[in-house]
C-alpha atoms as a PDB file:
ATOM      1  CA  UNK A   1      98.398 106.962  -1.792  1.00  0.00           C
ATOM      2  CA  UNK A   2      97.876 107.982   2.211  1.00  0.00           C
ATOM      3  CA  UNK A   3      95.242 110.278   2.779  1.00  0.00           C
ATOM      4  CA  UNK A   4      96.363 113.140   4.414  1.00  0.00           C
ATOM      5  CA  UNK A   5      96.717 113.102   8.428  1.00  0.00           C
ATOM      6  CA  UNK A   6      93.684 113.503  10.434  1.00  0.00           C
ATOM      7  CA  UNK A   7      92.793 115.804  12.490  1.00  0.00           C
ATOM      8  CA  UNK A   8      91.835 113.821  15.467  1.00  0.00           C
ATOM      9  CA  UNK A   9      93.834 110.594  17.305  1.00  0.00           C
ATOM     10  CA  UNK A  10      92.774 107.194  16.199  1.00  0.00           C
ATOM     11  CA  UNK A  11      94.120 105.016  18.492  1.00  0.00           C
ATOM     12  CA  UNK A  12      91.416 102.533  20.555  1.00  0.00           C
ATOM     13  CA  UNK A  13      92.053  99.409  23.423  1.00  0.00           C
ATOM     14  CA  UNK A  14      90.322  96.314  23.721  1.00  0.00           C
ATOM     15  CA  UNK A  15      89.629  95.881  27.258  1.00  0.00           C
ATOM     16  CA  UNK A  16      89.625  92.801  28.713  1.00  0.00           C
ATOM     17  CA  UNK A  17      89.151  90.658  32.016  1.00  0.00           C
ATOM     18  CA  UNK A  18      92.371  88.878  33.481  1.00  0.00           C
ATOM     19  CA  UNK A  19      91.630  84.916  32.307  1.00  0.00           C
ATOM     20  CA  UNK A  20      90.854  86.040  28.680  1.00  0.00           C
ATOM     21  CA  UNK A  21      92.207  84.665  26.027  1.00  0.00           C
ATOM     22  CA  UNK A  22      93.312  87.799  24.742  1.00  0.00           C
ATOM     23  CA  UNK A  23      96.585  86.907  22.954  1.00  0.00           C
ATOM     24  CA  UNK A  24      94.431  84.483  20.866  1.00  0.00           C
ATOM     25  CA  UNK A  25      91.832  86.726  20.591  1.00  0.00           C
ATOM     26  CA  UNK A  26      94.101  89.605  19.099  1.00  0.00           C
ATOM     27  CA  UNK A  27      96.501  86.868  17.187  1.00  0.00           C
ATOM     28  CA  UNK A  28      93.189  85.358  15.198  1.00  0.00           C
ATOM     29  CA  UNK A  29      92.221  89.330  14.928  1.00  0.00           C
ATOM     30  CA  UNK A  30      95.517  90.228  13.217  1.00  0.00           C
ATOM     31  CA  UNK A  31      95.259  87.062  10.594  1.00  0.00           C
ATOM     32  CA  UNK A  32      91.901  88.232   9.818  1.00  0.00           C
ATOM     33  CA  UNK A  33      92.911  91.597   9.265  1.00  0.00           C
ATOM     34  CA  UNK A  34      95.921  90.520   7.398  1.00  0.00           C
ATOM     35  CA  UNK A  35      93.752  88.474   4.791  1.00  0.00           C
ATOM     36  CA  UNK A  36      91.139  90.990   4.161  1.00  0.00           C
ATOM     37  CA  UNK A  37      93.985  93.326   2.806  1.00  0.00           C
ATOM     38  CA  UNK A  38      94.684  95.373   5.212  1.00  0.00           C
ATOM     39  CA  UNK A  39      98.091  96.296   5.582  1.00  0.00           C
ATOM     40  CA  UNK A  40      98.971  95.382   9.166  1.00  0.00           C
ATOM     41  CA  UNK A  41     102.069  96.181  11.170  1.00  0.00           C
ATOM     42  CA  UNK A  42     102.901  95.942  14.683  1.00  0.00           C
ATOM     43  CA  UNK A  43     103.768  93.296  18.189  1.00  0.00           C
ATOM     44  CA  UNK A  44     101.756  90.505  18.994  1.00  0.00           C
ATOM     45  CA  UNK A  45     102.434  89.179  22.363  1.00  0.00           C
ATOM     46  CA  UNK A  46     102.469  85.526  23.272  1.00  0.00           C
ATOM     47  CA  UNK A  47     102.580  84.020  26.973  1.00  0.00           C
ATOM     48  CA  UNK A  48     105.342  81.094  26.385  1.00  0.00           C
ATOM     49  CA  UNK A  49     104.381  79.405  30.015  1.00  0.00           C
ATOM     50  CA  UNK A  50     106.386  76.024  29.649  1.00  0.00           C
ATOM     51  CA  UNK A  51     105.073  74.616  32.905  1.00  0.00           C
ATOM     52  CA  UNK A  52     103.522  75.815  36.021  1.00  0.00           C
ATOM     53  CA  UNK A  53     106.916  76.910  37.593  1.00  0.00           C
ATOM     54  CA  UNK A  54     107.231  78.868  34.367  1.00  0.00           C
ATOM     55  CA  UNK A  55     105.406  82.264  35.850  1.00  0.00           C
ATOM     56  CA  UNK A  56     106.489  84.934  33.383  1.00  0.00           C
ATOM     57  CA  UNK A  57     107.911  84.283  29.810  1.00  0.00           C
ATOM     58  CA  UNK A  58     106.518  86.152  27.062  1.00  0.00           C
ATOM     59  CA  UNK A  59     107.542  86.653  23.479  1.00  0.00           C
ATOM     60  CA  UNK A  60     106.506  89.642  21.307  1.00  0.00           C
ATOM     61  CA  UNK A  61     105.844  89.081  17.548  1.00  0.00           C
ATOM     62  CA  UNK A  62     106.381  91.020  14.373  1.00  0.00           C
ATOM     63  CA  UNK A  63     103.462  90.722  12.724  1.00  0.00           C
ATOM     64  CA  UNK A  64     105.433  91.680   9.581  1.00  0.00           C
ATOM     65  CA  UNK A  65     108.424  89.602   9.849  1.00  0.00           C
ATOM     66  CA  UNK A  66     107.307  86.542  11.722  1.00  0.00           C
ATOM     67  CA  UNK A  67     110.043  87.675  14.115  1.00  0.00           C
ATOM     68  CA  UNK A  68     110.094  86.725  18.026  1.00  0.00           C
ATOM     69  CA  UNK A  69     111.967  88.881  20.336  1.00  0.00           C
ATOM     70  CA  UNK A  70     111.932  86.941  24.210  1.00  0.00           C
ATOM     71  CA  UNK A  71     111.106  89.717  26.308  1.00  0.00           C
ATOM     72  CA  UNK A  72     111.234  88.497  29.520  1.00  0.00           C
ATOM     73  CA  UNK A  73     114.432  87.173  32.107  1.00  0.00           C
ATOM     74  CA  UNK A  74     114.662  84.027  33.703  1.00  0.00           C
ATOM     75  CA  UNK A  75     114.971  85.298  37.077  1.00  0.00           C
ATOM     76  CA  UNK A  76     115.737  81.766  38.711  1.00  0.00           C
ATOM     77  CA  UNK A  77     113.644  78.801  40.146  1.00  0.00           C
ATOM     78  CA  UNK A  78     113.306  80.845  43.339  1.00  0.00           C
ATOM     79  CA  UNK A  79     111.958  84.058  42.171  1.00  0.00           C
ATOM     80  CA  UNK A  80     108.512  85.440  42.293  1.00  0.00           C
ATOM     81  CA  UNK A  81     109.444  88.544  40.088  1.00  0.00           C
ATOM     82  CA  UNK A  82     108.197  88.789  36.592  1.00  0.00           C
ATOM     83  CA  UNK A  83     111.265  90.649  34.901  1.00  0.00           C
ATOM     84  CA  UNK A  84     110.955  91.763  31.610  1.00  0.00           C
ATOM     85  CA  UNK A  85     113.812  92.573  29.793  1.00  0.00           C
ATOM     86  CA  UNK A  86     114.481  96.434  28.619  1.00  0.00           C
ATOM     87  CA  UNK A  87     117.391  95.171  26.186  1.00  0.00           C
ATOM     88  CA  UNK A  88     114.390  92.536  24.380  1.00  0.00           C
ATOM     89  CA  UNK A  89     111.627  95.644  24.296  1.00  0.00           C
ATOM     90  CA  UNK A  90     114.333  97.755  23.037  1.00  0.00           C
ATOM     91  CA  UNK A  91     115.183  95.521  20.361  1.00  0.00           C
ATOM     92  CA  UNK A  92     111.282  94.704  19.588  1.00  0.00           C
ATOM     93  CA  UNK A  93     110.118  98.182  19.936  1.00  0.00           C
ATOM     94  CA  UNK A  94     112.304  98.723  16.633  1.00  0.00           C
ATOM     95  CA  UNK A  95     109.437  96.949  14.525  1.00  0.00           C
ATOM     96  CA  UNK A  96     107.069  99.926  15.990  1.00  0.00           C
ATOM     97  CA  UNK A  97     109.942 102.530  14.744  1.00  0.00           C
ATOM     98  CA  UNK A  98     109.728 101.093  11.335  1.00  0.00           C
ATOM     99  CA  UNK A  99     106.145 101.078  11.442  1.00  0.00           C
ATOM    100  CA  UNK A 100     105.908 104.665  11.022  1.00  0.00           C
ATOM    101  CA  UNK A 101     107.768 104.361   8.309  1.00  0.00           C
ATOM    102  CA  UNK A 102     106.393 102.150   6.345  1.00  0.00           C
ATOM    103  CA  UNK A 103     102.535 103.953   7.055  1.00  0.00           C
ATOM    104  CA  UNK A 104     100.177 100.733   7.345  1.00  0.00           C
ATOM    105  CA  UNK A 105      96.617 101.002   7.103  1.00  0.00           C
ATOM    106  CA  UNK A 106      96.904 100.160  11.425  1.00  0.00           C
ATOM    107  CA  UNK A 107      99.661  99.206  13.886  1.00  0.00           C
ATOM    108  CA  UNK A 108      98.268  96.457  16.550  1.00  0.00           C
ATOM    109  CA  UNK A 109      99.981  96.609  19.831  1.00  0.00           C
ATOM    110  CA  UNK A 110      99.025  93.922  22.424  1.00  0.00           C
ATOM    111  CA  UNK A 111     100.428  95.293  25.475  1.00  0.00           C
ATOM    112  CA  UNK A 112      99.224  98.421  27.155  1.00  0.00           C
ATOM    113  CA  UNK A 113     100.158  96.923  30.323  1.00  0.00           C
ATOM    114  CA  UNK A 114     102.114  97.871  33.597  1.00  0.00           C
ATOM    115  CA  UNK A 115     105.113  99.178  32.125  1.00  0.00           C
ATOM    116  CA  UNK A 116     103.496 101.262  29.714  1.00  0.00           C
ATOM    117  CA  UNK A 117     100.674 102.317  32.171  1.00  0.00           C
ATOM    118  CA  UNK A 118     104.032 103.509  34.084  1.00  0.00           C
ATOM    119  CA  UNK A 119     105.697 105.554  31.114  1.00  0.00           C
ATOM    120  CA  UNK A 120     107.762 102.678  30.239  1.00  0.00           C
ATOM    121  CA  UNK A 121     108.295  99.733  27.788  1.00  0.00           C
ATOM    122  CA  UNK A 122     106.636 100.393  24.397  1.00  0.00           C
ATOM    123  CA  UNK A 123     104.704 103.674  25.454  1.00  0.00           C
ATOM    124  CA  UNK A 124     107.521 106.330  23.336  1.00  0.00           C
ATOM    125  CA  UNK A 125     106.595 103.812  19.922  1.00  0.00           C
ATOM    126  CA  UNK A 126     103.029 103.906  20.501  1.00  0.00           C
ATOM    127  CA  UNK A 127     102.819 107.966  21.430  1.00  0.00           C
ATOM    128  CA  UNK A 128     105.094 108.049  17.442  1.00  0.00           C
ATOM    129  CA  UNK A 129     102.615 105.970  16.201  1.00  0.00           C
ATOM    130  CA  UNK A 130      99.750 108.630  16.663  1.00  0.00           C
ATOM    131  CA  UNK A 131     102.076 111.350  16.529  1.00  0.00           C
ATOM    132  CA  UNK A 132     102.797 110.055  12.678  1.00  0.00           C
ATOM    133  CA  UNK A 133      98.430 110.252  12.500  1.00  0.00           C
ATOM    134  CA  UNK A 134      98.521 106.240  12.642  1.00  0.00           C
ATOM    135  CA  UNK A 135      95.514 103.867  13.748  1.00  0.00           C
ATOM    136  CA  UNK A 136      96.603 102.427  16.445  1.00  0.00           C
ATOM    137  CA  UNK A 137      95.256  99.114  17.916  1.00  0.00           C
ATOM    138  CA  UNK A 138      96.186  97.872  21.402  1.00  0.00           C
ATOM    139  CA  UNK A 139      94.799  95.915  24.382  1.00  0.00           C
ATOM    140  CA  UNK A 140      94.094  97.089  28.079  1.00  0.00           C
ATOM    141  CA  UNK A 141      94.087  95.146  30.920  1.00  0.00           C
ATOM    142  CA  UNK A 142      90.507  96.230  33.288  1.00  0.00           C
ATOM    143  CA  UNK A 143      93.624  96.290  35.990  1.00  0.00           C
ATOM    144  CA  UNK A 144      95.167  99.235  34.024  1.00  0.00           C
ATOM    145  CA  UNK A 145      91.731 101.171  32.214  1.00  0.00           C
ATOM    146  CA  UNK A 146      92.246 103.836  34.487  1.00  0.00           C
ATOM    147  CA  UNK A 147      96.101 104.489  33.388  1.00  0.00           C
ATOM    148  CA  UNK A 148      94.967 104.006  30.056  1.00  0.00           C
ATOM    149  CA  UNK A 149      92.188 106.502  29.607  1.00  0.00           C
ATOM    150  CA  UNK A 150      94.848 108.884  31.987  1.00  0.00           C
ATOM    151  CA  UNK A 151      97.399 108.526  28.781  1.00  0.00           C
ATOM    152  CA  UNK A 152      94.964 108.833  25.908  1.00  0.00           C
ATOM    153  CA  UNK A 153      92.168 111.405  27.432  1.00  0.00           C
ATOM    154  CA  UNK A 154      88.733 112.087  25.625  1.00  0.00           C
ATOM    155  CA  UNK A 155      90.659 110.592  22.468  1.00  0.00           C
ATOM    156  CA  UNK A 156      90.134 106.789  23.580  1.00  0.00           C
ATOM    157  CA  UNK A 157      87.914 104.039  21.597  1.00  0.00           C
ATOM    158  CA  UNK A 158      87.348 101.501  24.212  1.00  0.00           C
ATOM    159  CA  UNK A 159      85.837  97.753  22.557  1.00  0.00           C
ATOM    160  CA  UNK A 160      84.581  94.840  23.542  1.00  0.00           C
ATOM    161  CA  UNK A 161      86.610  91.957  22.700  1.00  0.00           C
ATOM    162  CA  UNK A 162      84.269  91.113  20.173  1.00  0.00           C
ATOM    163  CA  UNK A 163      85.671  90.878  16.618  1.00  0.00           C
ATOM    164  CA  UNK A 164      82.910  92.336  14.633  1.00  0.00           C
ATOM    165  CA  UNK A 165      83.155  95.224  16.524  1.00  0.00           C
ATOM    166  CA  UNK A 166      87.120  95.634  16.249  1.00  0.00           C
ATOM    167  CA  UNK A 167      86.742  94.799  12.880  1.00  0.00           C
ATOM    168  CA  UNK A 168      83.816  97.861  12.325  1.00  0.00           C
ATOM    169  CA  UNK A 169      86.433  99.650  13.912  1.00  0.00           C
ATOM    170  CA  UNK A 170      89.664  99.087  11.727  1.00  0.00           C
ATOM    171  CA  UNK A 171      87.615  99.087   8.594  1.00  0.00           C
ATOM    172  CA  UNK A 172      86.559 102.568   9.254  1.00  0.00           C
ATOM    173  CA  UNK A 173      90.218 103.854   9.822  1.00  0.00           C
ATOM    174  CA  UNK A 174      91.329 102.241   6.768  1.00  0.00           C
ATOM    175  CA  UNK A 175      88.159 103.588   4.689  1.00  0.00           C
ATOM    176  CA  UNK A 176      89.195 107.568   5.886  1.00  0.00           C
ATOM    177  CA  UNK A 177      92.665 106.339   5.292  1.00  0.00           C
ATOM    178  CA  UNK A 178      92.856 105.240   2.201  1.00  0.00           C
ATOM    179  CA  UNK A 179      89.453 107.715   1.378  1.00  0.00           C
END
């Protein structure tokens, strides 16, 4: 049984530097989630950088499914453009829909980036998630803390990538979740 929706937003960021290993960070955060029996949906991003010419592919995960949607465009040998694909987001941002649905005890998002810091990209799936009274769990570039804390106000957790003290956090949601 779901405890009934709260009355405040839980959705929180872990900030990080540019150079972290975040994606490993939050990818070893969601397994460890995942076997303490917490019921875990949501995108895990993954840089896919085959060489050094390779600037910009990424592929997002469904943390559910094992599914990988490519969501950027091969813009050409001479490009310096990072493009990432609406028609891939679009398609991955459909694990976020059913998310809602299915009620986990937290959705993990890793990518509160550019796009989303501009209105774009998975930013209408993460404002359902806490619309639905869903934990959300993302990451925030220290580039884009100031967009971030602009879209989430006085409601923002901000945490240390430090998994003890994502963990505390999670643990609590699910606690008042599942009460």
């Amino acid at each position: 049984m779901v405890a009934e929706r709260p009355n405040r937003i839980d959705v929180a960021a872990v900030v990080y530097e540019t150079g972290s290993r975040i994606e490993e960070f939050f990818a070893s955060l969601a397994a460890y989630l995942i076997a303490s029996g917490i019921k875990v949906s949501g995108l895990l991003q993954h840089s896919m950088r085959a060489n050094e010419a390779d600037r910009c592919s990424f592929e997002m995960e469904d943390l559910g499914q094992g599914m990988r949607y490519r969501i950027s465009q091969d813009m050409g040998a001479g490009s310096s453009a990072c493009s990432i694909d609406p028609t891939a987001i679009a398609a991955a941002s459909e694990v976020l829909r059913q998310a809602i649905v299915d009620a986990p005890d937290i959705v993990l998002v890793n990518k509160f980036g550019a796009l989303e810091a501009a209105g774009e990209g998975l930013r209408d799936e993460m404002n359902g998630i806490v619309a639905a009274g869903l934990p959300l769990l993302t990451t925030v570039n220290c580039d884009q803390l100031e967009a971030w804390r602009t879209y989430v106000g006085s409601a923002n957790a901000e945490l240390p990538m430090n998994r003890d003290a994502v963990v505390a956090w999670v643990q609590q949601r699910v606690r008042q979740r599942r009460g």
